[in-house]
Protein backbone atom coordinates (compact mmCIF):
# COMPACT_ATOMS: atom_id res chain seq x y z
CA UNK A 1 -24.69 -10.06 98.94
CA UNK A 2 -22.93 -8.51 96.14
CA UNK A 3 -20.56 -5.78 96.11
CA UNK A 4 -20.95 -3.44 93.10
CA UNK A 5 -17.39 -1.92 91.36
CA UNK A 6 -16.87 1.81 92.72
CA UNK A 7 -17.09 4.15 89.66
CA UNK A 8 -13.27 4.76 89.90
CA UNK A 9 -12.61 1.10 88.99
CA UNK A 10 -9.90 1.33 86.43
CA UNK A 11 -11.99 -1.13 83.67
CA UNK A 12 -14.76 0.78 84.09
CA UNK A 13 -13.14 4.68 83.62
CA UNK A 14 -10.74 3.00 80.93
CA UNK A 15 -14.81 2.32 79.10
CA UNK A 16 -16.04 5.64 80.19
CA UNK A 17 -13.08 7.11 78.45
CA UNK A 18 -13.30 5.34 75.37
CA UNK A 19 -16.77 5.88 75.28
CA UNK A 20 -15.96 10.02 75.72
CA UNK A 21 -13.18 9.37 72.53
CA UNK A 22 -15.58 7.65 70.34
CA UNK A 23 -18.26 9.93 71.11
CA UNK A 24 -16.25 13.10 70.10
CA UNK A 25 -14.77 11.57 67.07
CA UNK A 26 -18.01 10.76 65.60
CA UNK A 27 -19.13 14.26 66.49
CA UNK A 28 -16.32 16.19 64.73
CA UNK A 29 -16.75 13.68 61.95
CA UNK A 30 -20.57 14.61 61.74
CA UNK A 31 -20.00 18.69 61.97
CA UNK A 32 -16.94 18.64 59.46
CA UNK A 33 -18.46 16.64 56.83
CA UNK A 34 -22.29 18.21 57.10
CA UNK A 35 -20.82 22.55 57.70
CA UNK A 36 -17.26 22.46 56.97
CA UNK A 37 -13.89 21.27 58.27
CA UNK A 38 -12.87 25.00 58.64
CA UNK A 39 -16.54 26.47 59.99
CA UNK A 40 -16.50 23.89 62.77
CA UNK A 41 -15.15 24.74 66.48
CA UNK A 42 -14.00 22.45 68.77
CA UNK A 43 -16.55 24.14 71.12
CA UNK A 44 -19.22 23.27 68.63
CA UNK A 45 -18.01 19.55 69.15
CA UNK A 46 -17.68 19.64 72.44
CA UNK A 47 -21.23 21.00 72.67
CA UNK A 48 -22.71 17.91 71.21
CA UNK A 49 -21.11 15.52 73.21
CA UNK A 50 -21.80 17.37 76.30
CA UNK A 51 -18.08 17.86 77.30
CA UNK A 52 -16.33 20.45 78.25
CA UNK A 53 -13.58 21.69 75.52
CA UNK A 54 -11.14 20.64 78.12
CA UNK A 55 -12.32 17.09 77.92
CA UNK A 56 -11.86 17.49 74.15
CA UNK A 57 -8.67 18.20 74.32
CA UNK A 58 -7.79 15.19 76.57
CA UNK A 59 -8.32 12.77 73.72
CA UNK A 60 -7.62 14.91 70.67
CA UNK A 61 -4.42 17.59 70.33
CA UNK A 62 -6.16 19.57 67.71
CA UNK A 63 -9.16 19.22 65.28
CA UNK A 64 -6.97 18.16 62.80
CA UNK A 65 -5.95 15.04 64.89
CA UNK A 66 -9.83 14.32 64.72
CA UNK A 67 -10.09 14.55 61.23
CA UNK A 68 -7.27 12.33 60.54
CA UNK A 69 -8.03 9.74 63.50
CA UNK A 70 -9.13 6.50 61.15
CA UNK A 71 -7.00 7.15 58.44
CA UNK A 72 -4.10 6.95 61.46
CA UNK A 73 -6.12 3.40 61.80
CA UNK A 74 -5.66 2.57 57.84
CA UNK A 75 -2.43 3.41 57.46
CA UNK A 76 -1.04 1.33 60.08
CA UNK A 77 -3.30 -1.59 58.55
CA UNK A 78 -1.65 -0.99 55.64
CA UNK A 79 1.56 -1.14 56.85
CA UNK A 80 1.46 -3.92 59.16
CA UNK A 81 -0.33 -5.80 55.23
CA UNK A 82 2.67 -5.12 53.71
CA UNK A 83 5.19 -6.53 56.57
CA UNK A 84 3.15 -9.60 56.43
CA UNK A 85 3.55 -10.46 52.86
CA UNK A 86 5.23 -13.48 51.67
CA UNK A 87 8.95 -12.64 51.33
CA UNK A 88 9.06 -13.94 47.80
CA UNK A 89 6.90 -10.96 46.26
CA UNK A 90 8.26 -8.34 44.23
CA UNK A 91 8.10 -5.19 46.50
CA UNK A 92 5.32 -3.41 44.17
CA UNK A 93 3.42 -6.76 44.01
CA UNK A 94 3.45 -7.01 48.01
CA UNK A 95 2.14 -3.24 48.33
CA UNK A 96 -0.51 -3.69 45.83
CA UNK A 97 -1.67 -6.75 47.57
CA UNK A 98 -1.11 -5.47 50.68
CA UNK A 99 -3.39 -2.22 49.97
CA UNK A 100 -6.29 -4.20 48.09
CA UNK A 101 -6.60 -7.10 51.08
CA UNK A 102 -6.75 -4.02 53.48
CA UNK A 103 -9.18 -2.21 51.87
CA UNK A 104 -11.03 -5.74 52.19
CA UNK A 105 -9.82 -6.11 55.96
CA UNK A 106 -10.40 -2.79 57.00
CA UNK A 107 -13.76 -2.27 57.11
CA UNK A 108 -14.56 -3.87 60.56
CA UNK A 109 -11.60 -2.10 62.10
CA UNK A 110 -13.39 1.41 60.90
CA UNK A 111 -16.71 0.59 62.29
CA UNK A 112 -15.49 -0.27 65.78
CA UNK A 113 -14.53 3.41 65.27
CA UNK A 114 -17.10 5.11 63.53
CA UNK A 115 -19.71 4.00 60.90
CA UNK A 116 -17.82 3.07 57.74
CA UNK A 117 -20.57 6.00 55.60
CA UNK A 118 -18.72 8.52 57.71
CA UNK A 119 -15.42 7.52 57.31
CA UNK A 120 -15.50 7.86 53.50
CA UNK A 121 -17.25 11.32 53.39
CA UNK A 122 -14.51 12.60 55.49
CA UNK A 123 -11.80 11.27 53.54
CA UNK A 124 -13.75 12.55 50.33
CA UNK A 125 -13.86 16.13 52.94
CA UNK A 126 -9.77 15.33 53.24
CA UNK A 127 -9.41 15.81 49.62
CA UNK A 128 -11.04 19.04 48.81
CA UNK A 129 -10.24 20.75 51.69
CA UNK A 130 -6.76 22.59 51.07
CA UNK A 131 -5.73 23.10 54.48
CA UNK A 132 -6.23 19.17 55.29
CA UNK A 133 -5.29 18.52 51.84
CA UNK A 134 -1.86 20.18 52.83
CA UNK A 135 -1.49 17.98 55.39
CA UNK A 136 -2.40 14.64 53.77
CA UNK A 137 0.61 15.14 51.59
CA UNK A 138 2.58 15.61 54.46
CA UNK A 139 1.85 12.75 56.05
CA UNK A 140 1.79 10.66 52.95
CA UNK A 141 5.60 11.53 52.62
CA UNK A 142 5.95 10.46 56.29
CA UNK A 143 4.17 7.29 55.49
CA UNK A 144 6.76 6.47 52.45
CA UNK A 145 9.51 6.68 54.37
CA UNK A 146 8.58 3.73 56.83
CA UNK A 147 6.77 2.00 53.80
CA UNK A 148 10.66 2.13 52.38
CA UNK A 149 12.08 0.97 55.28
CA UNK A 150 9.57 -1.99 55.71
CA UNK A 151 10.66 -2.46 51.57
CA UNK A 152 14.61 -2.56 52.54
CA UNK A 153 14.03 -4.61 55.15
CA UNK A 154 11.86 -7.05 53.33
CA UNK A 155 14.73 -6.99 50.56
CA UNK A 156 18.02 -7.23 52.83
CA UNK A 157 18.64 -3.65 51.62
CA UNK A 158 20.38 -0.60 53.72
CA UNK A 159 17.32 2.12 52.50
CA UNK A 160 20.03 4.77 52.72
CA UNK A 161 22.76 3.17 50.67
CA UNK A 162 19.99 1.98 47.89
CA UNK A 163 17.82 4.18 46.52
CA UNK A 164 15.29 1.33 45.16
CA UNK A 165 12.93 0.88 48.31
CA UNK A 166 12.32 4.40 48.33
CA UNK A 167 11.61 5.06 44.21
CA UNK A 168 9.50 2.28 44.03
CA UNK A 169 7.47 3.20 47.35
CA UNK A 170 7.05 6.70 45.59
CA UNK A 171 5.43 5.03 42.94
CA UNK A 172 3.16 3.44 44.52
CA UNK A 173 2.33 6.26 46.70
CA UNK A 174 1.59 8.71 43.58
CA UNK A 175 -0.88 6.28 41.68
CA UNK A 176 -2.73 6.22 45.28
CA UNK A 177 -2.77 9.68 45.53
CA UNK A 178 -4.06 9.95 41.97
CA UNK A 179 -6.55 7.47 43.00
CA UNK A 180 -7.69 9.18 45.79
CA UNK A 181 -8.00 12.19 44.35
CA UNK A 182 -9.96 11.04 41.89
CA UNK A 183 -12.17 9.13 43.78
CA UNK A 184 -12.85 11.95 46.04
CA UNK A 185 -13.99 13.76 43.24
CA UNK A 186 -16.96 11.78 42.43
CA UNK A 187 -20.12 10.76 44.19
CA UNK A 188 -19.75 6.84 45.51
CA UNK A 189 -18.26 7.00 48.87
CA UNK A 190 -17.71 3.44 49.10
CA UNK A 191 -15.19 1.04 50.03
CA UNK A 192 -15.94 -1.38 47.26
CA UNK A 193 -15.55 1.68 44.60
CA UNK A 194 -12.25 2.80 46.12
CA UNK A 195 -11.06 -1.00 45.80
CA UNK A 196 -11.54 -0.81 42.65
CA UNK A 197 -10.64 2.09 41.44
CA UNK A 198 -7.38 1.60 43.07
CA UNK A 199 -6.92 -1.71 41.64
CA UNK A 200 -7.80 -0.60 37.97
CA UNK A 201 -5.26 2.40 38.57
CA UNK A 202 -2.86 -0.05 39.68
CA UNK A 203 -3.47 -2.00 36.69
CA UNK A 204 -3.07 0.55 34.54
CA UNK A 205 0.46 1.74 36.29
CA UNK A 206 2.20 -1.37 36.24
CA UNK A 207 1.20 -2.63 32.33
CA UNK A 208 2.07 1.37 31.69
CA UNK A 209 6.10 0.70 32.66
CA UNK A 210 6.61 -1.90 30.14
CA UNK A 211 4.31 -1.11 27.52
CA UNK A 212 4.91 1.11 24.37
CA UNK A 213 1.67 3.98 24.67
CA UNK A 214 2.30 4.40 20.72
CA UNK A 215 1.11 0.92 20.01
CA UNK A 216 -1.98 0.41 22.04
């Protein structure tokens, strides 16, 4: 005879509540990209998931939290790329190798999530909504200061006695938000036209510090 698992068995609620998360995040995903980030209710997500806004707000703070949910995912790729670097590389050499082998790394780690489609129309939804847009930038400055520190610690460097980790992080950091703003302007929301766009920009940054504009 076999005994089956009661329903409060902590594997299986642990995969029911997952299962809730994913469903919800794909839902807000779906409503904010197809009527609007700022038209969309959390009882409107709720609704097509079958939850009650409660349950909603046992996985998710806010709507914003939603809408920035993978990219929490990316940027701790990204970070945990550029920790892993060989210690020999030039700190802008290490991000920009860091950031390209993620965006070819990445891809998997979004689709466990949600499908990889929906991930960039939302971040393309990110960039031309202002109210998200406002908050991007605010967590791209939050996301340069441990990128520095990662820098100064890579380099043997006290990040608040040297100002180099954090200039050369903000560097970096304002060709990819150039990139992504660009990018989110057009129409191919893909990862292999992100790549490389972001490598060509990168390109184009790092011959642009050494080379005279008047010559070329």
């Amino acid at each position: 005879m076999t005994t089956e698992l009661p329903d409060s068995a902590p594997g299986l609620r642990a995969r029911k509540k997952q299962r809730t998360r994913d469903e919800l995040l794909h839902a807000a995903l779906e409503l904010f990209t197809s009527q609007g980030y700022e038209e969309t209710t959390v009882d409107e997500i709720s609704e097509a998931v079958q939850v009650s806004q409660r349950t909603f707000f046992r996985h998710f703070s806010s709507k914003e939290d939603a809408a920035f949910r993978v990219q929490d995912l990316i940027e701790s790729h990204f970070v945990t790329a550029v920790s892993g670097r060989p210690p020999g590389e030039a700190p802008l050499e290490a991000m920009r190798r860091a950031v390209l082998d993620a965006w070819n790394t990445v891809g998997e780690a979004i689709e466990a999530l949600v499908p990889l489609e929906l991930h960039m129309r939302t971040y393309q939804l990110i960039e031309s909504t202002p109210s998200l847009l406002a908050t991007h930038m605010r967590r791209s400055a939050d996301l340069e200061e441990v990128l520095a520190r990662v820098i100064a610690e890579r380099e043997g460097l006290d990040v608040d006695e040297d100002p180099r980790p954090r200039l050369v992080v903000a560097a970096f950091s304002g060709v990819m938000r150039m990139t992504g703003r660009r990018w989110g302007a057009g129409n191919e929301a893909t990862v292999e036209s992100i790549r490389e766009m972001t490598a060509a920009y990168l390109d184009r940054f790092e011959s642009a510090l050494a080379a005279d504009w008047h010559r070329e």
